[in-house]
C-alpha atoms as a PDB file:
ATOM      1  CA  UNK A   1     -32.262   2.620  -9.656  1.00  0.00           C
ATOM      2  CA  UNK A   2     -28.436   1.636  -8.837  1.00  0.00           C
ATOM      3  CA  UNK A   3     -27.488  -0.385  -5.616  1.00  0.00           C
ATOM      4  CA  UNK A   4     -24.712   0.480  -4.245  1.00  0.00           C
ATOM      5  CA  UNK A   5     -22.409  -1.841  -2.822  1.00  0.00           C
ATOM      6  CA  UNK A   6     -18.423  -1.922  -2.064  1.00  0.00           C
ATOM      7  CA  UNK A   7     -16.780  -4.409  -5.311  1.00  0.00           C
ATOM      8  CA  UNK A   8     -16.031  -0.591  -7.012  1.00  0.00           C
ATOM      9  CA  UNK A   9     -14.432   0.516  -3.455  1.00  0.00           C
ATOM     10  CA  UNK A  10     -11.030  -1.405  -4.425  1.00  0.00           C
ATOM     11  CA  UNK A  11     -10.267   1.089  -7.393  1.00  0.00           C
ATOM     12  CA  UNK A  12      -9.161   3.443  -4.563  1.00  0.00           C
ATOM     13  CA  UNK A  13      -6.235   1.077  -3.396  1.00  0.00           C
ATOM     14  CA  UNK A  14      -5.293   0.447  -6.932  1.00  0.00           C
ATOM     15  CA  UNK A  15      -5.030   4.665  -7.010  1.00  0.00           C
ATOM     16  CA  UNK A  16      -3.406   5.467  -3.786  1.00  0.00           C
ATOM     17  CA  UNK A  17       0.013   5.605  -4.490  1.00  0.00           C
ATOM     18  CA  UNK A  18       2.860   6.850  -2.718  1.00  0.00           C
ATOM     19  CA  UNK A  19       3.936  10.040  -4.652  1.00  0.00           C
ATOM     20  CA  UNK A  20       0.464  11.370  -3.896  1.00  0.00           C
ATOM     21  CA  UNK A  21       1.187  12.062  -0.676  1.00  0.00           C
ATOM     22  CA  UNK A  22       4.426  13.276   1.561  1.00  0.00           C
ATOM     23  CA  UNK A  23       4.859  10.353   3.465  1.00  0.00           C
ATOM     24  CA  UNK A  24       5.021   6.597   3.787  1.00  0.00           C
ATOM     25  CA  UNK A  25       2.883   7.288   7.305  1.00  0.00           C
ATOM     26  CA  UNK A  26       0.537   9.623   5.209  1.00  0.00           C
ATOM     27  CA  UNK A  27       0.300   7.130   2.747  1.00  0.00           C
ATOM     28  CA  UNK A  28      -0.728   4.315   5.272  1.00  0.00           C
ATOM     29  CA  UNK A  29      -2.716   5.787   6.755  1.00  0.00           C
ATOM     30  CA  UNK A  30      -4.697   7.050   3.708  1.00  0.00           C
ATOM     31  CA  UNK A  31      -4.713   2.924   2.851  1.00  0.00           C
ATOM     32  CA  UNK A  32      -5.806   2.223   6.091  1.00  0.00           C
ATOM     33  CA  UNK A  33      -8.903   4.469   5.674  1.00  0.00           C
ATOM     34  CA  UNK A  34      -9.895   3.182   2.247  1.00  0.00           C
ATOM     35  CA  UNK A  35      -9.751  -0.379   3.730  1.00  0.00           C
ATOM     36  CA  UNK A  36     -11.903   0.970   6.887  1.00  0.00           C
ATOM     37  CA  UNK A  37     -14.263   1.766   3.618  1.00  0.00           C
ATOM     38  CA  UNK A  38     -14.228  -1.257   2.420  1.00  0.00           C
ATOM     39  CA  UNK A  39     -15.134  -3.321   5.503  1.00  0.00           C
ATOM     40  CA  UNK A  40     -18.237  -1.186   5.663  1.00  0.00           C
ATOM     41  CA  UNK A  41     -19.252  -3.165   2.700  1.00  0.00           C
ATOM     42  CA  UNK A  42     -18.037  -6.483   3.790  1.00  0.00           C
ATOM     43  CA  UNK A  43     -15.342  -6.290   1.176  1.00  0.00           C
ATOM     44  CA  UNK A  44     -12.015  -7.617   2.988  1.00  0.00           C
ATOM     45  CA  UNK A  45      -8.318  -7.069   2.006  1.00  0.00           C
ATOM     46  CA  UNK A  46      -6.438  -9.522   3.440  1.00  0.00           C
ATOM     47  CA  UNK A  47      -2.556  -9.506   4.294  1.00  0.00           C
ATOM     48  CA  UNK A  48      -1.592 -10.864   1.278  1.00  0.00           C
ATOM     49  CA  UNK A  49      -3.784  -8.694  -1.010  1.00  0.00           C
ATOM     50  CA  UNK A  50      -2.373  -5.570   1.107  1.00  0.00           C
ATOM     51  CA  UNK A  51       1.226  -6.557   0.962  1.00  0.00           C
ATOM     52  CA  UNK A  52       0.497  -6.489  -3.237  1.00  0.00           C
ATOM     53  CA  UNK A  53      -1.587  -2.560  -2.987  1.00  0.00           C
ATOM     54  CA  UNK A  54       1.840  -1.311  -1.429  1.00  0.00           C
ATOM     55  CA  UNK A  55       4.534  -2.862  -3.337  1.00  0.00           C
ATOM     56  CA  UNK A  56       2.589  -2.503  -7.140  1.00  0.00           C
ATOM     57  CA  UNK A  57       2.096   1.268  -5.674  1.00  0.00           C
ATOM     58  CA  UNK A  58       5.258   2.666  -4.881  1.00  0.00           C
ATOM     59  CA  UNK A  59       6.830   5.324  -7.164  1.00  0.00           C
ATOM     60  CA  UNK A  60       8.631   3.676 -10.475  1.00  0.00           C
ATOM     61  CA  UNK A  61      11.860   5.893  -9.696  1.00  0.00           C
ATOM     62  CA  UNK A  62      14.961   3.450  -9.613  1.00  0.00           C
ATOM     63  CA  UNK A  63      16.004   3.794  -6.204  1.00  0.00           C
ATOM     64  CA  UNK A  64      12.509   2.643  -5.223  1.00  0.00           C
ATOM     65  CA  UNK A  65      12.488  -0.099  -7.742  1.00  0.00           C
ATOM     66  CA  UNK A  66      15.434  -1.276  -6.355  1.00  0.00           C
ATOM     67  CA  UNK A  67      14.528  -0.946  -2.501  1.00  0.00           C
ATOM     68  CA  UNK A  68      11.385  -3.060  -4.008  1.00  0.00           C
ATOM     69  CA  UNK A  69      13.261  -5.767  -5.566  1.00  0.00           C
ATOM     70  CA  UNK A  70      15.812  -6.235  -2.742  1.00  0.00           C
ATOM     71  CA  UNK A  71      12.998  -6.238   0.213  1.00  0.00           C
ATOM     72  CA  UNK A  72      11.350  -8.907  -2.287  1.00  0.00           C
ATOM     73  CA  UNK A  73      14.443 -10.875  -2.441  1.00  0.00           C
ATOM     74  CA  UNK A  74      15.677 -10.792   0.592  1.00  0.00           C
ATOM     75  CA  UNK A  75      12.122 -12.380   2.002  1.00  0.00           C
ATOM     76  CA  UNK A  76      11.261  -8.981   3.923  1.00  0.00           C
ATOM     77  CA  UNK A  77       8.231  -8.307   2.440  1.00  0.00           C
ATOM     78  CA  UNK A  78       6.875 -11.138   4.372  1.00  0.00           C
ATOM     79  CA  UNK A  79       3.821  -9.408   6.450  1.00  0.00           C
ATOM     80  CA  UNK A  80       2.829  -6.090   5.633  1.00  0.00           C
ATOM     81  CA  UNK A  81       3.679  -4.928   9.018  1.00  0.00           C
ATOM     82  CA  UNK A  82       7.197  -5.739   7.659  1.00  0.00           C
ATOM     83  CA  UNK A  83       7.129  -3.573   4.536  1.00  0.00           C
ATOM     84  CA  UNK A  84       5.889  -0.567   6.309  1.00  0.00           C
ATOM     85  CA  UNK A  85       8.521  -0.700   8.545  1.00  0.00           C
ATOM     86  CA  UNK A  86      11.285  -0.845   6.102  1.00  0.00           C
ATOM     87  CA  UNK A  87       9.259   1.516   3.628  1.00  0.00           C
ATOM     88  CA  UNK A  88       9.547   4.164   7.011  1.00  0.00           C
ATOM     89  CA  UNK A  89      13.064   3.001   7.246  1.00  0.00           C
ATOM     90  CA  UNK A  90      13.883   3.460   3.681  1.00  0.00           C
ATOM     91  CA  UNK A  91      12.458   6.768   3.680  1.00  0.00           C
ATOM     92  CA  UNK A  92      14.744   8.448   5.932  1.00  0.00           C
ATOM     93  CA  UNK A  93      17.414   7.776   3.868  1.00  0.00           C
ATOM     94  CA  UNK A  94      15.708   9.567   0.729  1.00  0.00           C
ATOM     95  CA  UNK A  95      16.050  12.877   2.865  1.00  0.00           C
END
């Protein structure tokens, strides 16, 4: 017989990435749902742990790369309330 239990659950933040769906909100929310999943089996994903499942998941094109590398730099992507915002921000620019 197999138990079950959540340590596999984080596999699904490692796989939800950005070009999979047609918005940052989309996208968010989609994280936010996995990490509902998680707590369910008392597996927690703190701030810092979320800030690193956005930013190692956005696409590799080099206008994201750089947005990436200057929110890094510039201390922005501080809390991950912070890099949402200017991932939304960021966004409306790519259209």
């Amino acid at each position: 017989m197999v138990k079950l239990d959540g340590q596999h659950k984080p596999e699904k933040l490692v796989l939800c990435n950005l070009e999979s769906y047609s918005s940052v909100a989309e996208w968010i929310s989609a994280q936010d749902a996995i990490i509902r999943d998680l707590a369910f089996w008392d597996v927690t994903i703190d701030d810092n742990l979320r800030k690193f499942y956005i930013l190692s998941n956005l696409p590799k094109s080099d206008e994201w790369m750089l947005f990436k590398t200057s929110l890094e730099l510039s201390g922005k992507a501080d809390t991950t309330a912070n890099i949402i915002k200017h991932l939304q921000s960021f966004e409306v620019t790519l259209h």
